[in-house]
N, C-alpha and C. Protein backbone atom coordinates (compact mmCIF):
# COMPACT_ATOMS: atom_id res chain seq x y z
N UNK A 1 49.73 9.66 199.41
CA UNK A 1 48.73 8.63 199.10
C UNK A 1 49.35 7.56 198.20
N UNK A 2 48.99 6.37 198.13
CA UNK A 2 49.58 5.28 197.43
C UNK A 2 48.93 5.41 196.46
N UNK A 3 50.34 4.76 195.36
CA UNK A 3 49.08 4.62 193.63
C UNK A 3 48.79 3.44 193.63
N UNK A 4 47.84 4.11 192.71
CA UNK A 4 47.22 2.76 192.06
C UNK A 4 47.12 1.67 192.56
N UNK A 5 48.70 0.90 191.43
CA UNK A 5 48.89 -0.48 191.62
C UNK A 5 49.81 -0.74 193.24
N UNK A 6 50.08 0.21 193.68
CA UNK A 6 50.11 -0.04 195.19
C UNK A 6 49.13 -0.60 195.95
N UNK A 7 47.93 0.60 196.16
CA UNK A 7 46.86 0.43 196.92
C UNK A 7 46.26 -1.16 196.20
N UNK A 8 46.11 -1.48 195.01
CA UNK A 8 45.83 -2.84 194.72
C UNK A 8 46.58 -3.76 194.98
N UNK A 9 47.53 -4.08 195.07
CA UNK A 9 48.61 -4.47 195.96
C UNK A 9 48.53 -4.73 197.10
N UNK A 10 48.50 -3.60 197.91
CA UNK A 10 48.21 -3.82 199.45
C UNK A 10 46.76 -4.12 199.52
N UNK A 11 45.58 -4.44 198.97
CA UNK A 11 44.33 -4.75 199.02
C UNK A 11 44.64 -5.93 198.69
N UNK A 12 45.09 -6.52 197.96
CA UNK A 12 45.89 -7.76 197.59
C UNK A 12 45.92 -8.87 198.68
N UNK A 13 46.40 -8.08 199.41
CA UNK A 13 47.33 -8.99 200.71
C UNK A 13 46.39 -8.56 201.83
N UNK A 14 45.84 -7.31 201.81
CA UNK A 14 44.68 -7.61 203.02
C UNK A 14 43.70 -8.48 202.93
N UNK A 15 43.14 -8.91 201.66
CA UNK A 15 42.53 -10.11 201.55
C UNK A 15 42.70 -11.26 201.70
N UNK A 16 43.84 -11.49 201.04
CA UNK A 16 44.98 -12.55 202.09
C UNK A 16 45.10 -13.05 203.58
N UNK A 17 45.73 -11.83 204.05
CA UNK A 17 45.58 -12.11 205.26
C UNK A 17 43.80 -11.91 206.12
N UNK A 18 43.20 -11.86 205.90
CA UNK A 18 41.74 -11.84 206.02
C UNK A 18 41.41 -13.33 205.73
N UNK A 19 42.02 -13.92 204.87
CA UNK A 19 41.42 -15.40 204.59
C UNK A 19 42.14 -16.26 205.50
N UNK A 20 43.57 -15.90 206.12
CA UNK A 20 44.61 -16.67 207.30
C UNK A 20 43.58 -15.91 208.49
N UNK A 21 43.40 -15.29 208.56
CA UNK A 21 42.64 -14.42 209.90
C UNK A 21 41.29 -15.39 210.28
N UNK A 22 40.14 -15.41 208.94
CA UNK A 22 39.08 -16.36 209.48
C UNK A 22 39.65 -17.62 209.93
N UNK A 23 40.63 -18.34 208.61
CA UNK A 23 40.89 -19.70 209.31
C UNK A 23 41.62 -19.84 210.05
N UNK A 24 42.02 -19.07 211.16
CA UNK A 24 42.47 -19.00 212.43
C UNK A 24 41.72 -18.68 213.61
N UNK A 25 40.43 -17.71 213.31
CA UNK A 25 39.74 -17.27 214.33
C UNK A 25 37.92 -17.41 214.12
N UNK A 26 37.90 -17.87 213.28
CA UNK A 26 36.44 -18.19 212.76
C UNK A 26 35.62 -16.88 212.75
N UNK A 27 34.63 -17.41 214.28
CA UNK A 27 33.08 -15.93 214.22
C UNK A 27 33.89 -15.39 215.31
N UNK A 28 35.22 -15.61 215.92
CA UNK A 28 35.77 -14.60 216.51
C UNK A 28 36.76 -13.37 216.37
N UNK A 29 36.47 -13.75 214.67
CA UNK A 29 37.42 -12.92 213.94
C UNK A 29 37.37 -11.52 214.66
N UNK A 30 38.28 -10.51 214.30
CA UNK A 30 38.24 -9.14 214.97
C UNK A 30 39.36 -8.30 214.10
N UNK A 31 38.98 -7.26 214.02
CA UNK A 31 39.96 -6.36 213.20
C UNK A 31 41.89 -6.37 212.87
N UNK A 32 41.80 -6.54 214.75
CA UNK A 32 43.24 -6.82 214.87
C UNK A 32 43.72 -7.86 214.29
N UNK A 33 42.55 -9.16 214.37
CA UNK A 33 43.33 -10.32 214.02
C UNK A 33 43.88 -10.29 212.40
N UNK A 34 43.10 -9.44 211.35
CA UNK A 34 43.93 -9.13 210.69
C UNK A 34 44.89 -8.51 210.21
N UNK A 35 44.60 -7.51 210.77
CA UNK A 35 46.21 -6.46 211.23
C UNK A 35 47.27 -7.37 211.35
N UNK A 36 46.79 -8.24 212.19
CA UNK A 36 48.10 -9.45 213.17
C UNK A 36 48.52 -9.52 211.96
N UNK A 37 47.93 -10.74 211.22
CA UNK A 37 48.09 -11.12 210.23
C UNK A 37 48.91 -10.17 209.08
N UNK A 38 48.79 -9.29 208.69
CA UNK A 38 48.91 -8.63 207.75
C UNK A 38 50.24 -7.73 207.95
N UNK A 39 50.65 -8.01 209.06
CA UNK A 39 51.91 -7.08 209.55
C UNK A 39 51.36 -5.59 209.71
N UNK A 40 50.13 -5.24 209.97
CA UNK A 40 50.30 -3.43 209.93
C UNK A 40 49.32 -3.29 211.18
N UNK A 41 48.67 -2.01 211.37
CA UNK A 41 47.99 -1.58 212.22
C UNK A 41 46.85 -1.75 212.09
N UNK A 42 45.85 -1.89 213.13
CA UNK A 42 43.83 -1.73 212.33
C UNK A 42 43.75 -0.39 211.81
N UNK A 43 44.75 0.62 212.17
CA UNK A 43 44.29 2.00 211.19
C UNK A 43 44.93 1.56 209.95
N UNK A 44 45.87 0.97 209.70
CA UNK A 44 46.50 0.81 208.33
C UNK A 44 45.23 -0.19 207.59
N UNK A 45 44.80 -0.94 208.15
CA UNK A 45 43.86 -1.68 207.34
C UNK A 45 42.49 -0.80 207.17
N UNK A 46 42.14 -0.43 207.93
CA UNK A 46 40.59 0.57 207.73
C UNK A 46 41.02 1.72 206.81
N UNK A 47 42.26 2.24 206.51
CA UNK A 47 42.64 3.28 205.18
C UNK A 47 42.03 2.88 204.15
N UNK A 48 42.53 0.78 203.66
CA UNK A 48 42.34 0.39 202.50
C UNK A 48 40.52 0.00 202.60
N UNK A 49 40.15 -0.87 204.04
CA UNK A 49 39.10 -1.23 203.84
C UNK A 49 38.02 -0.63 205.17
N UNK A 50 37.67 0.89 205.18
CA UNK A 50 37.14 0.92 206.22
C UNK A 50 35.97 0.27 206.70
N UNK A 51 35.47 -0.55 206.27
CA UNK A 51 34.38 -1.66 206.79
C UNK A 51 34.92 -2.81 207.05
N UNK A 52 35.10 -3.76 208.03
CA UNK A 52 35.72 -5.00 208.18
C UNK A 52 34.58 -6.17 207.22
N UNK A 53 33.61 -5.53 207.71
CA UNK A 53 32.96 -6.68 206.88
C UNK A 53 32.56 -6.88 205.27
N UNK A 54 33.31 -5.45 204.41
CA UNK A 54 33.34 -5.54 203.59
C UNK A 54 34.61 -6.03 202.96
N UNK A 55 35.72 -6.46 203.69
CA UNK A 55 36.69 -7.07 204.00
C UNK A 55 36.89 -8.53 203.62
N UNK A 56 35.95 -8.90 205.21
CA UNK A 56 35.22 -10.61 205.03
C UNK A 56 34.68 -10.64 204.34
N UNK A 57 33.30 -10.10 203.05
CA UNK A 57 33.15 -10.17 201.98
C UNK A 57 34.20 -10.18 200.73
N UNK A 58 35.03 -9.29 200.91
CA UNK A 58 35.94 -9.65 199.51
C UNK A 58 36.79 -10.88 199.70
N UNK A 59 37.49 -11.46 200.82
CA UNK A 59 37.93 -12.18 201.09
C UNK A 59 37.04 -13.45 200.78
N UNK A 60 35.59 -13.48 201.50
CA UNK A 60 34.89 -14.66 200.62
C UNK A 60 34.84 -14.88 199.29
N UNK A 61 34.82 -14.02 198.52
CA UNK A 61 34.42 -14.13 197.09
C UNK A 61 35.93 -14.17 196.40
N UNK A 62 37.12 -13.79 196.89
CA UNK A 62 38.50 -14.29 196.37
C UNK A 62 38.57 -16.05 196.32
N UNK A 63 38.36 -16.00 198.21
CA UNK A 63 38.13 -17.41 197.98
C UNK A 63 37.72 -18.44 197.49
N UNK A 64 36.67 -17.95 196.50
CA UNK A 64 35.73 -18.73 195.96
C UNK A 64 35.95 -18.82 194.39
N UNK A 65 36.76 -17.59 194.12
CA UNK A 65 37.38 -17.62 192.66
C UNK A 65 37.87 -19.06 191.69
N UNK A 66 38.90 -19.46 192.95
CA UNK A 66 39.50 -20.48 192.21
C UNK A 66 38.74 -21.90 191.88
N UNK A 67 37.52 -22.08 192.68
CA UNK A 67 36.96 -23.02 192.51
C UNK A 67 35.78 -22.88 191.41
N UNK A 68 35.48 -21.65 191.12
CA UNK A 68 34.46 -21.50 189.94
C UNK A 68 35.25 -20.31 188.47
N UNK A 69 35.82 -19.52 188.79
CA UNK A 69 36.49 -18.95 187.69
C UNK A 69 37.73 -19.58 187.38
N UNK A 70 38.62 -19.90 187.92
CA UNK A 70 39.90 -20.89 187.71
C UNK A 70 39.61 -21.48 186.91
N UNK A 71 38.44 -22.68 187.16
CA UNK A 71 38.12 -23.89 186.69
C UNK A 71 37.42 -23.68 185.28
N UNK A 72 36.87 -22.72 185.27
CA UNK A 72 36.12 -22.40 183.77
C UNK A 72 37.09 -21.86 183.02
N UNK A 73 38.17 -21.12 183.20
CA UNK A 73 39.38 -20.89 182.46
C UNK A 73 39.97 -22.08 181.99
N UNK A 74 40.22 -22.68 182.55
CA UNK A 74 41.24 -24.51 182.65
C UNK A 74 40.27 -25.03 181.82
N UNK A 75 39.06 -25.30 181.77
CA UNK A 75 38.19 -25.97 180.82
C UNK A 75 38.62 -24.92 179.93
N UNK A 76 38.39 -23.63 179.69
CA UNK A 76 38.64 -22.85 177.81
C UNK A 76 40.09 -23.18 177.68
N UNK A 77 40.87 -24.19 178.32
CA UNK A 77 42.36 -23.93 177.34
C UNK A 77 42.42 -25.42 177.57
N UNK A 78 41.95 -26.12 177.83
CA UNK A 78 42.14 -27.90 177.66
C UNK A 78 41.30 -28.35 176.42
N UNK A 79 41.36 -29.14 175.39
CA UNK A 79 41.36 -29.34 174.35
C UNK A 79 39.66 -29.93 174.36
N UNK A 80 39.28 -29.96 173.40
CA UNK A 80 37.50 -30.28 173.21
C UNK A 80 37.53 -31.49 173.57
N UNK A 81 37.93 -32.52 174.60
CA UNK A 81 37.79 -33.92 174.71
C UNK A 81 37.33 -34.25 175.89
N UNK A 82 35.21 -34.11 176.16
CA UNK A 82 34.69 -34.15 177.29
C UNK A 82 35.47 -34.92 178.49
N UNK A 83 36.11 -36.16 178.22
CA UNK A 83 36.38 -37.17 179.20
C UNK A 83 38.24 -36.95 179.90
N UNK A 84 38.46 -35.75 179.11
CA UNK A 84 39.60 -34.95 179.53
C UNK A 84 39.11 -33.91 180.44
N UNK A 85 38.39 -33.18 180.19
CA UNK A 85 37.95 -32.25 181.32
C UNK A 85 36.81 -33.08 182.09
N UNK A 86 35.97 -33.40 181.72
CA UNK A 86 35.65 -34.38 183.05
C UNK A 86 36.86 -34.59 184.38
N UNK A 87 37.84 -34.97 183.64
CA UNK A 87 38.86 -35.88 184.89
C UNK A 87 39.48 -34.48 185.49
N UNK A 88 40.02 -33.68 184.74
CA UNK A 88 40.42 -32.26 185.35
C UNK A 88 39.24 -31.29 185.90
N UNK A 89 37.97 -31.26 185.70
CA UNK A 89 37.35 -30.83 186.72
C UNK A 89 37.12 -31.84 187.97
N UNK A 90 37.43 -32.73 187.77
CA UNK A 90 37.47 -33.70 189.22
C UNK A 90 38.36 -33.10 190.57
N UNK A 91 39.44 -33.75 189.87
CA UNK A 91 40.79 -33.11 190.16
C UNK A 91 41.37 -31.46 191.14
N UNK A 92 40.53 -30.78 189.91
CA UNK A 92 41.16 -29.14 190.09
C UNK A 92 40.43 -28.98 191.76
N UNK A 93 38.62 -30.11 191.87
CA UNK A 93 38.49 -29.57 192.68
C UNK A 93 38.77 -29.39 194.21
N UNK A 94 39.68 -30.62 194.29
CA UNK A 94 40.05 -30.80 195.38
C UNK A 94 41.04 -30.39 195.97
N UNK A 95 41.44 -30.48 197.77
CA UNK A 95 42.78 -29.66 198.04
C UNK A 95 43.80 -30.52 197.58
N UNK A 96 45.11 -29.79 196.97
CA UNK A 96 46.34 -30.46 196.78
C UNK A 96 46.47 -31.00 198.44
N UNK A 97 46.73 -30.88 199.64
CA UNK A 97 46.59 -31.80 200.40
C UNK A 97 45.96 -31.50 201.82
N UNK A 98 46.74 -31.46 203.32
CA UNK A 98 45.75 -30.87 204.13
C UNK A 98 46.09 -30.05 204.89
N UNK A 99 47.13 -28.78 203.95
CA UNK A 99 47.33 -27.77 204.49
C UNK A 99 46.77 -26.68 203.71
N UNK A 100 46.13 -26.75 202.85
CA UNK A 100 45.74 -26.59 201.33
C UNK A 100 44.38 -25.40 202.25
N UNK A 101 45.48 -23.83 201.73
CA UNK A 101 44.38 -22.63 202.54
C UNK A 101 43.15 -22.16 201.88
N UNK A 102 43.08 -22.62 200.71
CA UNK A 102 41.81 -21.84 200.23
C UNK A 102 40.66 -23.07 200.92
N UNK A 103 41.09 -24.12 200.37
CA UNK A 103 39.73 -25.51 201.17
C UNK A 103 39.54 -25.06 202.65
N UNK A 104 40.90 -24.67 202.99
CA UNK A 104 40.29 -25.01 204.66
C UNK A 104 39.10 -23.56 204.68
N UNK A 105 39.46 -22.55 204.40
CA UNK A 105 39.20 -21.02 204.32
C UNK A 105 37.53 -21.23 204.09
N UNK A 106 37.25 -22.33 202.62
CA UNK A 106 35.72 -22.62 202.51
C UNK A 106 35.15 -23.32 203.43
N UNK A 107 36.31 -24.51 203.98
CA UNK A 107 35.45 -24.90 205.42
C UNK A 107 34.82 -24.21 206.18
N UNK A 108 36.11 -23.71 206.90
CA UNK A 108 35.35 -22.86 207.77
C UNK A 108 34.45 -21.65 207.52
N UNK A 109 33.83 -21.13 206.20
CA UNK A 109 33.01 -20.62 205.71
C UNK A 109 31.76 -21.30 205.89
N UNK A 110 31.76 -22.30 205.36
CA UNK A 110 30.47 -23.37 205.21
C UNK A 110 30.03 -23.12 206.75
N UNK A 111 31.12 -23.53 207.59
CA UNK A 111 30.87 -23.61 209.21
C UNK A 111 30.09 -22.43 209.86
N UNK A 112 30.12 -21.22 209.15
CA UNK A 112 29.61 -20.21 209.76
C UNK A 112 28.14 -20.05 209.11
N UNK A 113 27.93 -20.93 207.73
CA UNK A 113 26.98 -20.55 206.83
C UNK A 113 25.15 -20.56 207.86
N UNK A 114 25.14 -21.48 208.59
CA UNK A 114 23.88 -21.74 209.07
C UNK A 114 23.86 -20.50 210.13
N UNK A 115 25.04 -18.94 210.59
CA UNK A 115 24.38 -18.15 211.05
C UNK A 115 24.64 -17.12 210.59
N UNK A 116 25.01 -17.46 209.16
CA UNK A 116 25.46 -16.23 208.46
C UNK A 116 24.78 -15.75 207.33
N UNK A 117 23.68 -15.67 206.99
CA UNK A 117 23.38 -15.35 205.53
C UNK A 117 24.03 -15.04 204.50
N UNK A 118 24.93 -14.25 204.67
CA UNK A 118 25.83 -13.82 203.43
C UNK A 118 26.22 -15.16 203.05
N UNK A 119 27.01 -15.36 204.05
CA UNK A 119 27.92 -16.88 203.86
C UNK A 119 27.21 -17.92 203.34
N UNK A 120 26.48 -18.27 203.21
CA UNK A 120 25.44 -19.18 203.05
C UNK A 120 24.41 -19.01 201.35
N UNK A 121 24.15 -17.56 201.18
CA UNK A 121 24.41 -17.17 199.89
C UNK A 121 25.04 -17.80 198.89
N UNK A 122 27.07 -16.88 199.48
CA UNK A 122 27.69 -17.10 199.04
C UNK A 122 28.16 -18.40 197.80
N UNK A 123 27.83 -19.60 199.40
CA UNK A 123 28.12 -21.16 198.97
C UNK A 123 27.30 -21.28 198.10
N UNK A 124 26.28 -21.24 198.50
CA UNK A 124 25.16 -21.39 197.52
C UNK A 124 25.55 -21.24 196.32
N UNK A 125 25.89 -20.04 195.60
CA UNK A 125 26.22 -19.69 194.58
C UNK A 125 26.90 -20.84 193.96
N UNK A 126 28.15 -20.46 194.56
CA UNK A 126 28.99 -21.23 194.25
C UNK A 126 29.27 -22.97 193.79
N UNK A 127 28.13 -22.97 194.89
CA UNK A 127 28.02 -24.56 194.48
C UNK A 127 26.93 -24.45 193.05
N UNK A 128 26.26 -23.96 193.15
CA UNK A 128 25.41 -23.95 191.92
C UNK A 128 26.31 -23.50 190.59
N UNK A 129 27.35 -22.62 190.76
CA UNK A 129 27.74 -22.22 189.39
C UNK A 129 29.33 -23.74 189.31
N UNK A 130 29.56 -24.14 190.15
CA UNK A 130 30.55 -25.53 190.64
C UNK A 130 29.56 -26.26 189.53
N UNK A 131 28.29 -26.98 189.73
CA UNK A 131 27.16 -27.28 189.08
C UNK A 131 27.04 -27.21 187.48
N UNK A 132 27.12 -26.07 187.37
CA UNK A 132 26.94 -25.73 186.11
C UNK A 132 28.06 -25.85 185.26
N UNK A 133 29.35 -26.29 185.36
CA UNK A 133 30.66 -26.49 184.93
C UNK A 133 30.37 -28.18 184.33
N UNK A 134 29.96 -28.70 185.27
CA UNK A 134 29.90 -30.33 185.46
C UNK A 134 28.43 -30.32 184.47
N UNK A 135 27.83 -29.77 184.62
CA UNK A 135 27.07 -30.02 183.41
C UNK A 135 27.53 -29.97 182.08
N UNK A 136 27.96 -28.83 181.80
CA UNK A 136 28.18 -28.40 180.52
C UNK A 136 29.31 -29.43 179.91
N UNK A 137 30.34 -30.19 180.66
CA UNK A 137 30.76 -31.37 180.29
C UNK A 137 30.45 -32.41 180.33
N UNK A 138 29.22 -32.85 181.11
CA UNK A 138 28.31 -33.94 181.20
C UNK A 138 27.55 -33.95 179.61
N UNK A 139 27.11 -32.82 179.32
CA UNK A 139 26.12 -32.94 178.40
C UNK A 139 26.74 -32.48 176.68
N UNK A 140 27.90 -32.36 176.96
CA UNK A 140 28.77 -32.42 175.31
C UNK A 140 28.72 -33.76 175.51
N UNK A 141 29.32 -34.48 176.67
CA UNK A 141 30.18 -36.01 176.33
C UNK A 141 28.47 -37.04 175.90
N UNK A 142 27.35 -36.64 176.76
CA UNK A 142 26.05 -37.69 175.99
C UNK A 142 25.49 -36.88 174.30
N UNK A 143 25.94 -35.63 174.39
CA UNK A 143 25.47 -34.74 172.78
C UNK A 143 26.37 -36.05 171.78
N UNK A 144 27.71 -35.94 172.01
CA UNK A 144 28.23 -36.76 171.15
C UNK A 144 28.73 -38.08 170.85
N UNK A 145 27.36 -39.11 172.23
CA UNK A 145 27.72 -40.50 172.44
C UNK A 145 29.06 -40.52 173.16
N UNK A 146 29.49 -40.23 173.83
CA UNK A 146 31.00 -40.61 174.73
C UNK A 146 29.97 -41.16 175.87
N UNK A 147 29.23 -40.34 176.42
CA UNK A 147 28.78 -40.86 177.72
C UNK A 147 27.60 -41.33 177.24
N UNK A 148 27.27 -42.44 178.26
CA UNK A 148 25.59 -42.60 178.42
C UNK A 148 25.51 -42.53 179.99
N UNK A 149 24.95 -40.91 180.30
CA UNK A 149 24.10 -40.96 181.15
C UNK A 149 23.43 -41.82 182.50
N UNK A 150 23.60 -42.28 183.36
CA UNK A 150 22.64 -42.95 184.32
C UNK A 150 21.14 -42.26 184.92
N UNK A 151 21.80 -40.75 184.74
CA UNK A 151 20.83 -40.07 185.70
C UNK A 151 21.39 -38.95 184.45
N UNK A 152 20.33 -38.21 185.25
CA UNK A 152 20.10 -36.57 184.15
C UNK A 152 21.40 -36.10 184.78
N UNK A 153 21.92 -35.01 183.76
CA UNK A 153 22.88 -34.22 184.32
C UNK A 153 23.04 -33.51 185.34
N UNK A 154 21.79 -32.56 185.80
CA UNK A 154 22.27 -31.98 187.30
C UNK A 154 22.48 -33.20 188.09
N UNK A 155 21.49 -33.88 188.76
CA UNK A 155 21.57 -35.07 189.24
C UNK A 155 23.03 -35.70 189.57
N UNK A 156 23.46 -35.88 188.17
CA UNK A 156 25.07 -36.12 188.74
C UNK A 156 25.92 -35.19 188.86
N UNK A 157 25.72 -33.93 188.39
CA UNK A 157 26.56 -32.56 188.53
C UNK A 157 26.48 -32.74 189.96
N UNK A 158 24.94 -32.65 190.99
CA UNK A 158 25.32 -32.23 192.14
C UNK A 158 26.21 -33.15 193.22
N UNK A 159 25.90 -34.81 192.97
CA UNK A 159 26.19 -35.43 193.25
C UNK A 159 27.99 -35.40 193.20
N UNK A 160 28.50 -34.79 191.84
CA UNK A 160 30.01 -34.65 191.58
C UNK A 160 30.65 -33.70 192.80
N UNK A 161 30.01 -32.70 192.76
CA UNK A 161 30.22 -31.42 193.45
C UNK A 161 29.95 -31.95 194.80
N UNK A 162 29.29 -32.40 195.46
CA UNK A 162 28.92 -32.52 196.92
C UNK A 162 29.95 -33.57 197.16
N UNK A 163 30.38 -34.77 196.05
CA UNK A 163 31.50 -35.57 196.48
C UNK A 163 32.69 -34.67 196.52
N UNK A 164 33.05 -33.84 196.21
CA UNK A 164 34.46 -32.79 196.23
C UNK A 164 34.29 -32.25 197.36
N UNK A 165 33.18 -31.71 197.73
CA UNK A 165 33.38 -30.91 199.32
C UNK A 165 33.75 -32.44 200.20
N UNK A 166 32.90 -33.38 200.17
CA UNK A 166 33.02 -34.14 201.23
C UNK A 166 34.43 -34.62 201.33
N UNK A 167 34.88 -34.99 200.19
CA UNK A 167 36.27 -35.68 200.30
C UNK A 167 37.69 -34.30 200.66
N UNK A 168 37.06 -33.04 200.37
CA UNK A 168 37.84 -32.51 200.52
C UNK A 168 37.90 -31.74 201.57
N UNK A 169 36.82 -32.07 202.61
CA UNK A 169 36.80 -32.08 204.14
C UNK A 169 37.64 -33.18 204.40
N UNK A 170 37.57 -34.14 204.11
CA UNK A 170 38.44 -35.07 205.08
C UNK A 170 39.75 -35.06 204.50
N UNK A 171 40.05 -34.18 203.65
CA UNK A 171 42.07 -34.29 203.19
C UNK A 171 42.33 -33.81 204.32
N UNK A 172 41.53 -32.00 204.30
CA UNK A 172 42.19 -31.11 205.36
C UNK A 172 41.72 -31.39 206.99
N UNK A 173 40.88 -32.47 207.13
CA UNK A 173 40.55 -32.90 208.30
C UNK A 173 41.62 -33.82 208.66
N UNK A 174 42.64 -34.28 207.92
CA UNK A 174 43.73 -35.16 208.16
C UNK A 174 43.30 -36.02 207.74
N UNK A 175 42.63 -36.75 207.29
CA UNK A 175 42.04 -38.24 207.34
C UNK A 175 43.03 -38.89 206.71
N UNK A 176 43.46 -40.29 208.16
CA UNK A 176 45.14 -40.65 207.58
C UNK A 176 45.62 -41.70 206.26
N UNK A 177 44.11 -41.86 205.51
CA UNK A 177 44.24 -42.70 204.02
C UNK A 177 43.28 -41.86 203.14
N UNK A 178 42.77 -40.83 203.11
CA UNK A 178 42.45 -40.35 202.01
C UNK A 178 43.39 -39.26 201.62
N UNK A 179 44.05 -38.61 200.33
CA UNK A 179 44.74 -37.53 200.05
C UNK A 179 44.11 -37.58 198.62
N UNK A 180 44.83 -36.58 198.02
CA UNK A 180 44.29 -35.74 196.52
C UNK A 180 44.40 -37.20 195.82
N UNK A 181 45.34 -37.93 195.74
CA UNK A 181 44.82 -38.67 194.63
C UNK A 181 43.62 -40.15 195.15
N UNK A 182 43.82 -40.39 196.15
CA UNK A 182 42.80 -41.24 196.52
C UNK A 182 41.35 -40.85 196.70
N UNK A 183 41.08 -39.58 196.68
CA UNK A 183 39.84 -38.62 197.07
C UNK A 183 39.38 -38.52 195.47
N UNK A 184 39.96 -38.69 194.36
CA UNK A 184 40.00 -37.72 193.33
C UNK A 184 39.57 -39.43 192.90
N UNK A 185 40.42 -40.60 192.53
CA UNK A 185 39.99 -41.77 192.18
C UNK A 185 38.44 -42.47 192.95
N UNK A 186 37.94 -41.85 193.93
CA UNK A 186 37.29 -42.55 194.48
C UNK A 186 35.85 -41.35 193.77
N UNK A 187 36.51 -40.49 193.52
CA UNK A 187 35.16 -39.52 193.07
C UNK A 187 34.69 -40.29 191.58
N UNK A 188 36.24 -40.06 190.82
CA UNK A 188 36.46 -40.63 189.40
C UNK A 188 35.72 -42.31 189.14
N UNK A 189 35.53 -42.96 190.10
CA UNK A 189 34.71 -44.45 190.21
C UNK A 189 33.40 -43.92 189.85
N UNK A 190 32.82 -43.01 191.28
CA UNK A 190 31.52 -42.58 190.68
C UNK A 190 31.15 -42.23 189.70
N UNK A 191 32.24 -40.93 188.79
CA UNK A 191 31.94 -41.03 187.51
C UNK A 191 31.61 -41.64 186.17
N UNK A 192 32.26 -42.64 186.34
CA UNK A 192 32.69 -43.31 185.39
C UNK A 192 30.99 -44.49 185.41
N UNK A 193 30.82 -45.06 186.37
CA UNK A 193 28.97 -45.54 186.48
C UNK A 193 27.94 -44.56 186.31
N UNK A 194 28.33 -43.34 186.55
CA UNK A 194 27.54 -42.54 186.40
C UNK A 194 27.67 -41.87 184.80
N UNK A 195 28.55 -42.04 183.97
CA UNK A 195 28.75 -41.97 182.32
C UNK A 195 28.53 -43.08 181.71
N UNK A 196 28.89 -43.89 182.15
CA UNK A 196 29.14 -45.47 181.09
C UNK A 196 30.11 -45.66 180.37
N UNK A 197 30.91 -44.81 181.05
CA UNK A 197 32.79 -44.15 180.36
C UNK A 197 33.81 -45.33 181.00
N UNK A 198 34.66 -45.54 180.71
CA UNK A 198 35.69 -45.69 181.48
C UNK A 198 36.82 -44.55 182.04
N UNK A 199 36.74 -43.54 181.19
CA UNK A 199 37.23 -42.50 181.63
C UNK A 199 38.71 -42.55 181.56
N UNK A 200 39.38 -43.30 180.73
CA UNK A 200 40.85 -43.51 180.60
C UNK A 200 41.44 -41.87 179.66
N UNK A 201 42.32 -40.95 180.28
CA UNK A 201 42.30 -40.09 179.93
C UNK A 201 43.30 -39.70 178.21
N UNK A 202 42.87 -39.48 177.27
CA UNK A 202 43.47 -39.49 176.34
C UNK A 202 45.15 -39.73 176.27
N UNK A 203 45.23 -40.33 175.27
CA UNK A 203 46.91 -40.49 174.99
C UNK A 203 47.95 -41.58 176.06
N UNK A 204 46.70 -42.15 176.75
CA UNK A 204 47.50 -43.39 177.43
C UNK A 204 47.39 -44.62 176.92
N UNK A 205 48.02 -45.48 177.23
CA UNK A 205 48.17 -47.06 176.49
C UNK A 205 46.88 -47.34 176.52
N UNK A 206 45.78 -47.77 177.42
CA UNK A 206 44.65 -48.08 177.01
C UNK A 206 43.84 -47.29 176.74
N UNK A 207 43.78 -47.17 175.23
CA UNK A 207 42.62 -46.81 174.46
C UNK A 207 41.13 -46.72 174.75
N UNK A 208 40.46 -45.40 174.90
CA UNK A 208 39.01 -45.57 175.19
C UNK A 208 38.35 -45.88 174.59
């Protein structure tokens, strides 16, 4: 029997390859296809996970890590200066470009969401706790006069968040003039009317 940090290990990478498996085969996913993936057998994978679909569940919720636990980590180690994490939760949320596997992985999640309940849950969540990040820096930067507000904070929280999925459908959709930093400046415009900020990020020549 494998130890431990083996079997976590190889659960590791079956999740992995489970997240290359959907975004290769969508609602036609199938056991083998992660086997394929994973270099081993469907008995080698049903040892670690004998339910597939408790599988595609862990694999959703890995996926979803980096966009809501990542990001709340990165805010506790970036320095108390709302209009600094403002710009890095912009940023973090989008794909580095449009090969970028965890975005595509939520795409095609979203894609299944209208016959999937779980899936659809899932986002849900996610976008709501995505939400709740963008608040909690929305509403230090008007607590201590940096921002003024246009609209209440969810309001533009959701508005922040729904601009990150959209733009970050069209990186990995190819779209042949938007990429991470043009997706990320065009979000950062909205912000900045939507604070009353200019949003110039600390320690550069022009002074906020």
């Amino acid at each position: 029997m494998a130890r431990p940090k083996r079997q976590e290990a190889r659960r590791s990478e079956l999740v992995a390859a489970a997240q290359r498996a959907i975004i290769g085969h969508g609602p036609g996913l199938g056991l083998h296809h992660v086997a394929e993936e994973a270099g081993l057998t469907s008995g080698a994978v049903l040892y670690y996970y004998p339910n597939l679909d408790e599988l595609v569940l862990e694999a959703n919720r890995a996926g979803m890590e980096r966009f809501y636990e990542q990001r709340s980590r990165m805010l506790n180690e970036l320095p108390d200066d709302p209009v600094d994490r403002l710009l890095a939760l912009i940023r973090s949320g989008l794909p580095a470009d449009r090969t970028d596997e965890g975005v595509r992985f939520l795409c095609e999640l979203g894609g299944s969401a209208g016959r999937n309940p779980t899936a659809a849950a899932l986002l849900t969540t996610l976008f709501d706790r995505q939400v709740s990040l963008y608040q909690v820096v929305l509403e230090q930067g008007a607590a201590r006069g940096i921002f003024k507000l246009t609209q209440g904070s969810l309001t533009i929280a959701r508005n922040l968040v729904a601009l990150e999925d959209a733009y970050g459908y069209r990186i990995v959709a190819q779209h042949p003039v938007i990429d991470h930093a043009g997706a990320a400046e065009l979000i950062i415009a909205f912000a900045r009317m939507s604070t009353g900020h200019p949003l110039i990020p600390a320690g550069t020549a022009a002074s906020r």
